[in-house]
C-alpha atoms as a PDB file:
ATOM      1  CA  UNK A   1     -46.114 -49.612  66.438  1.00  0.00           C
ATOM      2  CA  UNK A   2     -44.028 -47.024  67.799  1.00  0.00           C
ATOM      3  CA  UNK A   3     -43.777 -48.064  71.925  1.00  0.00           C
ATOM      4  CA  UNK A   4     -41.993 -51.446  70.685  1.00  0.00           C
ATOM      5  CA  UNK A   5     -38.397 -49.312  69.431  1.00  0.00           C
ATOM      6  CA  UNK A   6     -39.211 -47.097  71.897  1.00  0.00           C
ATOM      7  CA  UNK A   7     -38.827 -50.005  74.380  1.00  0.00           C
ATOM      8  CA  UNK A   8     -35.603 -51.470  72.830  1.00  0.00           C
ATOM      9  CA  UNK A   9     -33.789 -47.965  72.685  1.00  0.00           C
ATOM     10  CA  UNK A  10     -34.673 -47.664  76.010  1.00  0.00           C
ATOM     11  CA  UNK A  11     -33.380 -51.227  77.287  1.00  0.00           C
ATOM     12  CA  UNK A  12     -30.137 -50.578  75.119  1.00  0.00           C
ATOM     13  CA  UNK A  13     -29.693 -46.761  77.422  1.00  0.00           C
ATOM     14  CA  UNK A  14     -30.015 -48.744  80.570  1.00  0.00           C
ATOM     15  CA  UNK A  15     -27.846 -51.243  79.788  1.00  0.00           C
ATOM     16  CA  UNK A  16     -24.917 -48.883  78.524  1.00  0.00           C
ATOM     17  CA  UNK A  17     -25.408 -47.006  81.578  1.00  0.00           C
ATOM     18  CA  UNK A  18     -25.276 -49.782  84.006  1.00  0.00           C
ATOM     19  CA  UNK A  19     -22.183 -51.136  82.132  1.00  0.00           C
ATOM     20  CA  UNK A  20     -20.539 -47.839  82.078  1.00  0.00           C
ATOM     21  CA  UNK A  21     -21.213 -46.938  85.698  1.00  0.00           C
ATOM     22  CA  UNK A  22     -18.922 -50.211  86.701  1.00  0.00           C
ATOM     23  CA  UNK A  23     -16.644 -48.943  84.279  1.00  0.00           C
ATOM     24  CA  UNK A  24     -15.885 -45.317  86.569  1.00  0.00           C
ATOM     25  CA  UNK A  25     -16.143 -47.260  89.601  1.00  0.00           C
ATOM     26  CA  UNK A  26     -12.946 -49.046  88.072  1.00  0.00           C
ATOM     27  CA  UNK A  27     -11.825 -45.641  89.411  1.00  0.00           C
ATOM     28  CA  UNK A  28      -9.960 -46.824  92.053  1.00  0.00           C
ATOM     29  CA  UNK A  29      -7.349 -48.267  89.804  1.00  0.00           C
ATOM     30  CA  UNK A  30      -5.555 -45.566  88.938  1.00  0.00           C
ATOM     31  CA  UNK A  31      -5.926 -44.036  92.644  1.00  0.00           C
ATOM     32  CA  UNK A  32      -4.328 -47.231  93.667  1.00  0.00           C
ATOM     33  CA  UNK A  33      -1.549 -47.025  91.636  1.00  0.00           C
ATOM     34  CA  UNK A  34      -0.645 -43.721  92.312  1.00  0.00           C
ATOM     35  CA  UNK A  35      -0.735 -44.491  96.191  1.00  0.00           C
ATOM     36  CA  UNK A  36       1.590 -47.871  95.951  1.00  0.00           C
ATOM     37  CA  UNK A  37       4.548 -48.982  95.562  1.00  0.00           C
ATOM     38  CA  UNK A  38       5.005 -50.080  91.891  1.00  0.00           C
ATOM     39  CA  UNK A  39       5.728 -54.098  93.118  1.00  0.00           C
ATOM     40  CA  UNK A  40       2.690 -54.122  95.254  1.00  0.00           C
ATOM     41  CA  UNK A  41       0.666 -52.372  92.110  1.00  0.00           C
ATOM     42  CA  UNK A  42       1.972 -55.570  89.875  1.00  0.00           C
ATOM     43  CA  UNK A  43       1.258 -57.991  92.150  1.00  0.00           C
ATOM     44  CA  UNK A  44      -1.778 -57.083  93.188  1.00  0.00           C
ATOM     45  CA  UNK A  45      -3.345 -56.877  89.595  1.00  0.00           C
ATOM     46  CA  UNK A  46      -1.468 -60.163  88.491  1.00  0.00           C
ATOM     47  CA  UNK A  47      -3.248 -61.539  91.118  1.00  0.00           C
ATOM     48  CA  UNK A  48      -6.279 -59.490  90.114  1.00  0.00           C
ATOM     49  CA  UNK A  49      -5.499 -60.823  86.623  1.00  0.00           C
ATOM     50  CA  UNK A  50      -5.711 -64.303  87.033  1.00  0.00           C
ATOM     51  CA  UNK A  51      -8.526 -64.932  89.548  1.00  0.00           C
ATOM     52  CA  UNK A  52     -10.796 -63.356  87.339  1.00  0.00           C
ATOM     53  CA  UNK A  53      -9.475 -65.515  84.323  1.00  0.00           C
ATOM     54  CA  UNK A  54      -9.881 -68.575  86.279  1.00  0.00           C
ATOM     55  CA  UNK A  55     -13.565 -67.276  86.451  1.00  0.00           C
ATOM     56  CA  UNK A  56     -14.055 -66.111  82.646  1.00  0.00           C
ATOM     57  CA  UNK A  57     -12.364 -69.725  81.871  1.00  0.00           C
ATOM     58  CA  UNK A  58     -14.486 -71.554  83.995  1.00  0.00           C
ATOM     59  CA  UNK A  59     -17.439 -70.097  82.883  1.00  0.00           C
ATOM     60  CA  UNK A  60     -17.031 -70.646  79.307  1.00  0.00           C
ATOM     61  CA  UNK A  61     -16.301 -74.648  80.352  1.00  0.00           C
ATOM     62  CA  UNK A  62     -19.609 -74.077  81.997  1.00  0.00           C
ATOM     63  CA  UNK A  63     -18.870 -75.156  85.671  1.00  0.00           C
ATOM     64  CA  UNK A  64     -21.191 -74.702  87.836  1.00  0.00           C
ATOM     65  CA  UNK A  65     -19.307 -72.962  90.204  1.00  0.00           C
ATOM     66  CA  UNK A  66     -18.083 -70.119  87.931  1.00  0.00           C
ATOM     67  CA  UNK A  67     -20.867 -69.715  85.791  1.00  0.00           C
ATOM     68  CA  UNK A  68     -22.808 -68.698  89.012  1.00  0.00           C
ATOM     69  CA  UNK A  69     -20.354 -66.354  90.095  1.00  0.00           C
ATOM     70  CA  UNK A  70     -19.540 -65.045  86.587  1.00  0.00           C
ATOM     71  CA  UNK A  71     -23.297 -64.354  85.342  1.00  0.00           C
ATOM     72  CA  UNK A  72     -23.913 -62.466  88.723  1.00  0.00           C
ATOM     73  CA  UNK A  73     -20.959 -60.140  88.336  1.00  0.00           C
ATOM     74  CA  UNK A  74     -20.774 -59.869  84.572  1.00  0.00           C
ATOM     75  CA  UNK A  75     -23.828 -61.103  82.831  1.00  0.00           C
ATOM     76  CA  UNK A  76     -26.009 -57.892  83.084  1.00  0.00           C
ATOM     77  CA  UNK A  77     -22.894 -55.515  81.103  1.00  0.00           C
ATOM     78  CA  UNK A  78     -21.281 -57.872  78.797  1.00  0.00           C
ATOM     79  CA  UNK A  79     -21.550 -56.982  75.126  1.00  0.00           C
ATOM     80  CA  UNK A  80     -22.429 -59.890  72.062  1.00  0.00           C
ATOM     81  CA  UNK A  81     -19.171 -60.769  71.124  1.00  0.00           C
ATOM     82  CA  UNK A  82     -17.961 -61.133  75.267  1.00  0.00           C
ATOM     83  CA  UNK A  83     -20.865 -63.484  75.249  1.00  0.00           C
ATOM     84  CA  UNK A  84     -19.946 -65.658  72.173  1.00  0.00           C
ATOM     85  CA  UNK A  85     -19.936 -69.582  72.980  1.00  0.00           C
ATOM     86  CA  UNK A  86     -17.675 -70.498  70.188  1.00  0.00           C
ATOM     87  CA  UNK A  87     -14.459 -69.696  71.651  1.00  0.00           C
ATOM     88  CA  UNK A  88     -13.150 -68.432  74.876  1.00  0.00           C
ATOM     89  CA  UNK A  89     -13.032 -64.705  74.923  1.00  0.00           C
ATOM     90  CA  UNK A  90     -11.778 -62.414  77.773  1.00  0.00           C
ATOM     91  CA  UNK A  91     -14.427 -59.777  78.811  1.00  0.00           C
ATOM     92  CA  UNK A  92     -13.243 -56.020  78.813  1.00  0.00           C
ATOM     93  CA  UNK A  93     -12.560 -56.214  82.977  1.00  0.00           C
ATOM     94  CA  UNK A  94      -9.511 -58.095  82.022  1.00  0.00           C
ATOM     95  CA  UNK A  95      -8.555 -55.819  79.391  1.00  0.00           C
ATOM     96  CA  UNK A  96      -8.671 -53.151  82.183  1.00  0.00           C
ATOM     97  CA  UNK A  97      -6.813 -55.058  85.038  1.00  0.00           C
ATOM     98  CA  UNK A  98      -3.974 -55.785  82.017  1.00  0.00           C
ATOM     99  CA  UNK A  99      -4.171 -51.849  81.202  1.00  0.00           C
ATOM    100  CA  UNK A 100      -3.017 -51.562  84.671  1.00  0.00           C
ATOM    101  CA  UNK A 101      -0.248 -53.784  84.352  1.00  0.00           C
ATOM    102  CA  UNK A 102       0.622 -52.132  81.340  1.00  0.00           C
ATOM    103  CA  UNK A 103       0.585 -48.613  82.465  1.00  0.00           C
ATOM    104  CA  UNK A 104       2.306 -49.668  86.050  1.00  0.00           C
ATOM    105  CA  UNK A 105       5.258 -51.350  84.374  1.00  0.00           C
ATOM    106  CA  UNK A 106       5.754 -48.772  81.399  1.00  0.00           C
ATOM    107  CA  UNK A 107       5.400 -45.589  82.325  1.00  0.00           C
ATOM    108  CA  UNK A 108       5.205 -43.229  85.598  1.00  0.00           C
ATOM    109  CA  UNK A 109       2.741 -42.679  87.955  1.00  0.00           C
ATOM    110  CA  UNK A 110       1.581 -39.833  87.098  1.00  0.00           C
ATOM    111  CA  UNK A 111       1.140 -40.914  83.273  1.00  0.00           C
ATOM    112  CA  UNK A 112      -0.371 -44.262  83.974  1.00  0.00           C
ATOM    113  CA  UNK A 113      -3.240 -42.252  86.744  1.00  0.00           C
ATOM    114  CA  UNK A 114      -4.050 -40.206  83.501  1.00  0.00           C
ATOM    115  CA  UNK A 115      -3.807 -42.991  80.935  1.00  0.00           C
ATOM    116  CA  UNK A 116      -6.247 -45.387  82.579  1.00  0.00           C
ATOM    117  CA  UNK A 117      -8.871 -42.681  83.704  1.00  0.00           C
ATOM    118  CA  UNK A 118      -9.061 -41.246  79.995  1.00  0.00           C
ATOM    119  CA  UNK A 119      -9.767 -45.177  79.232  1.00  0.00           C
ATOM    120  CA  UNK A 120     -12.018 -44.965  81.720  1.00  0.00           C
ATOM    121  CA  UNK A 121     -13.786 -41.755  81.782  1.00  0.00           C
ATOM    122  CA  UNK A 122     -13.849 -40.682  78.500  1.00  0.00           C
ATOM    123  CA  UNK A 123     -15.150 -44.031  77.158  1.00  0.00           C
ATOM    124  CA  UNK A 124     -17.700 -43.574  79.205  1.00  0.00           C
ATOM    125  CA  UNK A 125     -18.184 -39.800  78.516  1.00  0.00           C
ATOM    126  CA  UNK A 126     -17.895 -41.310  74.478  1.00  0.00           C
ATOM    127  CA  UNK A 127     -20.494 -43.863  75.069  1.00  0.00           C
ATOM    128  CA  UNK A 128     -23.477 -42.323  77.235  1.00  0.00           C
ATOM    129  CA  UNK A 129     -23.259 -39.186  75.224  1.00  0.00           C
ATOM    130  CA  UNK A 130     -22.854 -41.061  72.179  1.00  0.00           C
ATOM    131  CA  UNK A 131     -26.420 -43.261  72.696  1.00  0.00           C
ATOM    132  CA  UNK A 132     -28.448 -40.123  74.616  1.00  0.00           C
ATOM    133  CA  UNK A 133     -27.786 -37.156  72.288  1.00  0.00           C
ATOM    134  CA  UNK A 134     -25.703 -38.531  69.193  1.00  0.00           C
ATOM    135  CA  UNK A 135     -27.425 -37.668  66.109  1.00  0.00           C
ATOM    136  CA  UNK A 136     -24.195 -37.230  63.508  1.00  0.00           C
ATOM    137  CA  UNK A 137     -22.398 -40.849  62.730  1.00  0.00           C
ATOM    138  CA  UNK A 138     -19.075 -40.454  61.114  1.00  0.00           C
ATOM    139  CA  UNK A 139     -17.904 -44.028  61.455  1.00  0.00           C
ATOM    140  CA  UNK A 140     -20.223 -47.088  61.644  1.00  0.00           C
ATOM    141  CA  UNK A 141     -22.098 -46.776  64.937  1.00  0.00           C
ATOM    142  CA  UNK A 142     -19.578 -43.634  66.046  1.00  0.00           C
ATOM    143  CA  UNK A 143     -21.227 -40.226  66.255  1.00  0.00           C
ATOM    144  CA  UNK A 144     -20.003 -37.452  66.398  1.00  0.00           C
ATOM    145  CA  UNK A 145     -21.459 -35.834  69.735  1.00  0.00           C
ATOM    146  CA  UNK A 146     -19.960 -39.046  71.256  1.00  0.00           C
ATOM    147  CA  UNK A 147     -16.446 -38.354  70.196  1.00  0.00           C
ATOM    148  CA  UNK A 148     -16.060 -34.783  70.875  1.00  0.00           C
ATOM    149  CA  UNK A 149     -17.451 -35.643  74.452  1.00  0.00           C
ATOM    150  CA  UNK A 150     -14.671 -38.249  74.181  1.00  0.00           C
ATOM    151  CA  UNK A 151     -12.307 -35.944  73.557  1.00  0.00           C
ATOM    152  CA  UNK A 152     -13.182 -33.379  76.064  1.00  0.00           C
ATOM    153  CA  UNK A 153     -13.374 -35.386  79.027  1.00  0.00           C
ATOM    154  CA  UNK A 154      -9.772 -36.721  78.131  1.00  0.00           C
ATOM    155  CA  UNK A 155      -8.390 -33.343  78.040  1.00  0.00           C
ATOM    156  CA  UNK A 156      -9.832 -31.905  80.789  1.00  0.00           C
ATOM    157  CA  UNK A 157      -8.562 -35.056  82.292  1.00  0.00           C
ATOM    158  CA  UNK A 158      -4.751 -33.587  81.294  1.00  0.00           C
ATOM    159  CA  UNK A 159      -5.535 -30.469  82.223  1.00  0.00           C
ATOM    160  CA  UNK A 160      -6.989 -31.571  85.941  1.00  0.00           C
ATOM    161  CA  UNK A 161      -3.910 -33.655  86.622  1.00  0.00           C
ATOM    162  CA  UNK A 162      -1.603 -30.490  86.324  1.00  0.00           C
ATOM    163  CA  UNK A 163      -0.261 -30.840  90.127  1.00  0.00           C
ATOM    164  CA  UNK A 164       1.103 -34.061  89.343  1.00  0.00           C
ATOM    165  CA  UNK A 165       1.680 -34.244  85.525  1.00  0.00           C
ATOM    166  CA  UNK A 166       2.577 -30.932  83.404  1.00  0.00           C
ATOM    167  CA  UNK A 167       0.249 -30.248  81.244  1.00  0.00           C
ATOM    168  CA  UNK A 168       1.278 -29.328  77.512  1.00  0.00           C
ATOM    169  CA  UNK A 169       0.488 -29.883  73.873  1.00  0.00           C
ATOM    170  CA  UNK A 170       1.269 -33.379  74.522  1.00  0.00           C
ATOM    171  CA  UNK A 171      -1.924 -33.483  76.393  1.00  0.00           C
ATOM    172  CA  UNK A 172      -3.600 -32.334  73.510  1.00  0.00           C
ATOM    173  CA  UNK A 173      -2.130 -34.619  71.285  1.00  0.00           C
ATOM    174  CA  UNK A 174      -2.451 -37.481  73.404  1.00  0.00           C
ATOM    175  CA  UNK A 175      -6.083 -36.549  73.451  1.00  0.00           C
ATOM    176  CA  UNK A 176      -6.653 -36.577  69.766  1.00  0.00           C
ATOM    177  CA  UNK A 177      -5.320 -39.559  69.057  1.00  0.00           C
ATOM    178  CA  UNK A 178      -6.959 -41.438  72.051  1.00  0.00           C
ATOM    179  CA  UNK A 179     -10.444 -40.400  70.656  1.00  0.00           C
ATOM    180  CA  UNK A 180      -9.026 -41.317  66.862  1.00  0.00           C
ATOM    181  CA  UNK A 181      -8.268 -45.160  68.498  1.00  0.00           C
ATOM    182  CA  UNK A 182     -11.429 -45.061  70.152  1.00  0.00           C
ATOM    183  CA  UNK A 183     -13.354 -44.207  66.538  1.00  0.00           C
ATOM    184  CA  UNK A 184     -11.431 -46.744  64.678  1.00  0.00           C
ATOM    185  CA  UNK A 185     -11.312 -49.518  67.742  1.00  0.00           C
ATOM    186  CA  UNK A 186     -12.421 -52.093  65.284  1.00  0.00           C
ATOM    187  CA  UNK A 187      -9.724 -50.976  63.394  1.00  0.00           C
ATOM    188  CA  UNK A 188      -7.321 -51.282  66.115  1.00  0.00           C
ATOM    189  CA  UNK A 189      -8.306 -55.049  66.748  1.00  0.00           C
ATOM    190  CA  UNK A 190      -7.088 -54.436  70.169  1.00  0.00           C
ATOM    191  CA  UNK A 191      -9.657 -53.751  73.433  1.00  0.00           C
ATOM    192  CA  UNK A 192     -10.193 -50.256  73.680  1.00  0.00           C
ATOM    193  CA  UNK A 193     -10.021 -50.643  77.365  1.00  0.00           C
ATOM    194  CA  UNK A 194      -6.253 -51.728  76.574  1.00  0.00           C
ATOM    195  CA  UNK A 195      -5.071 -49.605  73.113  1.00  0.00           C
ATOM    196  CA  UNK A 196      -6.482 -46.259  74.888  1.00  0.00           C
ATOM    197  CA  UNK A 197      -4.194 -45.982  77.922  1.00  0.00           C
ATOM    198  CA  UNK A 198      -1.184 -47.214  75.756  1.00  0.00           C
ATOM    199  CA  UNK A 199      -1.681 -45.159  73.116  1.00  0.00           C
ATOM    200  CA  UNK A 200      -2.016 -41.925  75.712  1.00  0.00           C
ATOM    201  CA  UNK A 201       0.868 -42.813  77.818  1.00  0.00           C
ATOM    202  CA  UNK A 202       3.120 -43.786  74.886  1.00  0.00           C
ATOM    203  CA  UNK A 203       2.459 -40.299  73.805  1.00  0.00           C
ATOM    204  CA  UNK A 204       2.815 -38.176  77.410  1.00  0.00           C
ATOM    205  CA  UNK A 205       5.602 -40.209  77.993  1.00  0.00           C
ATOM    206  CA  UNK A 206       7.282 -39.607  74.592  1.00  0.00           C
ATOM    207  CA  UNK A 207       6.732 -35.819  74.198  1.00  0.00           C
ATOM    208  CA  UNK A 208       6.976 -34.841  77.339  1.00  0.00           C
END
């Protein structure tokens, strides 16, 4: 009676941390940005942006074509609701690829390299802490452990990022509220992968 959870918990870890390991190797995105020119940066995810659409679109019409190449890539990491056959729904890699539109368009370098790799880090940080060692929910299937490793990793994040962004109490601020919008996502009703580097370079960009 008790190897059967046992099992399912265990399933549930591996998936999280095969989903979460594509998420940091999303690394590059920031990198990238930093490195070129802002037009190339647009044009490249724009172009990033509606390939993969194309794909998610296709697949949801169920051609052949897509649905192969869409259940290799994506199948393996995609949560319920990406996975719902009522509608068409984006998956979270769009939500990232428009984050770094976003962040490329809106605000500086330096503030978009630290937006989108608190979105990507500490979500990450948030979620494999969160399902190995979180023991205290404070909001539906939020714990506690999982947010404060949330908020850590974003700002040590601010703080690492000091030779090419200032760090001050915006930093801290930004983090706090990042890991607030992460808690309440559902709240939100906007992708984490796309409220979280907003909501952190609205802030750096604001205070600072």
């Amino acid at each position: 009676m008790i190897k059967i959870p046992l099992l399912k918990i265990s399933k549930t870890i591996k998936k999280e941390l095969y989903r979460k390991a594509l998420h940091l190797s999303s690394l590059w995105i920031p990198l990238f940005i930093y490195l070129a020119h802002p037009g190339v940066s647009i044009i490249f995810f724009s172009t990033l942006f509606i390939g993969n659409a194309i794909i998610e679109y296709g697949n949801y019409k169920k051609y052949p074509w897509a649905r192969k190449t869409f259940g290799n890539i994506f199948f393996r990491i995609l949560r319920n609701k990406e996975t719902t056959h009522g509608r068409f729904q984006i998956s979270g890699s769009l939500y990232v690829i428009l984050a770094a539109i976003g962040c490329t368009l809106m605000f500086s370098k330096s503030v978009a390299v630290i937006s989108l790799s608190v979105m990507l880090v500490s979500d990450t940080a948030a979620a494999i802490i969160g399902k190995l060692y979180g023991q205290r929910k404070i909001y539906k299937h939020k714990t506690l452990e999982g947010s404060l490793a949330f908020f850590l990793s974003a700002l040590l994040i601010n703080m690492l990022c000091e030779p090419i962004y200032h760090f001050t109490y915006a930093g801290v601020i930004a983090s706090i509220v990042a890991t607030f919008t992460e808690i309440f996502e559902d709240k939100v009703d906007i992708d984490d992968n796309l409220s979280i580097p907003v909501v952190v370079g609205v802030i750096l960009s604001t205070l600072n």
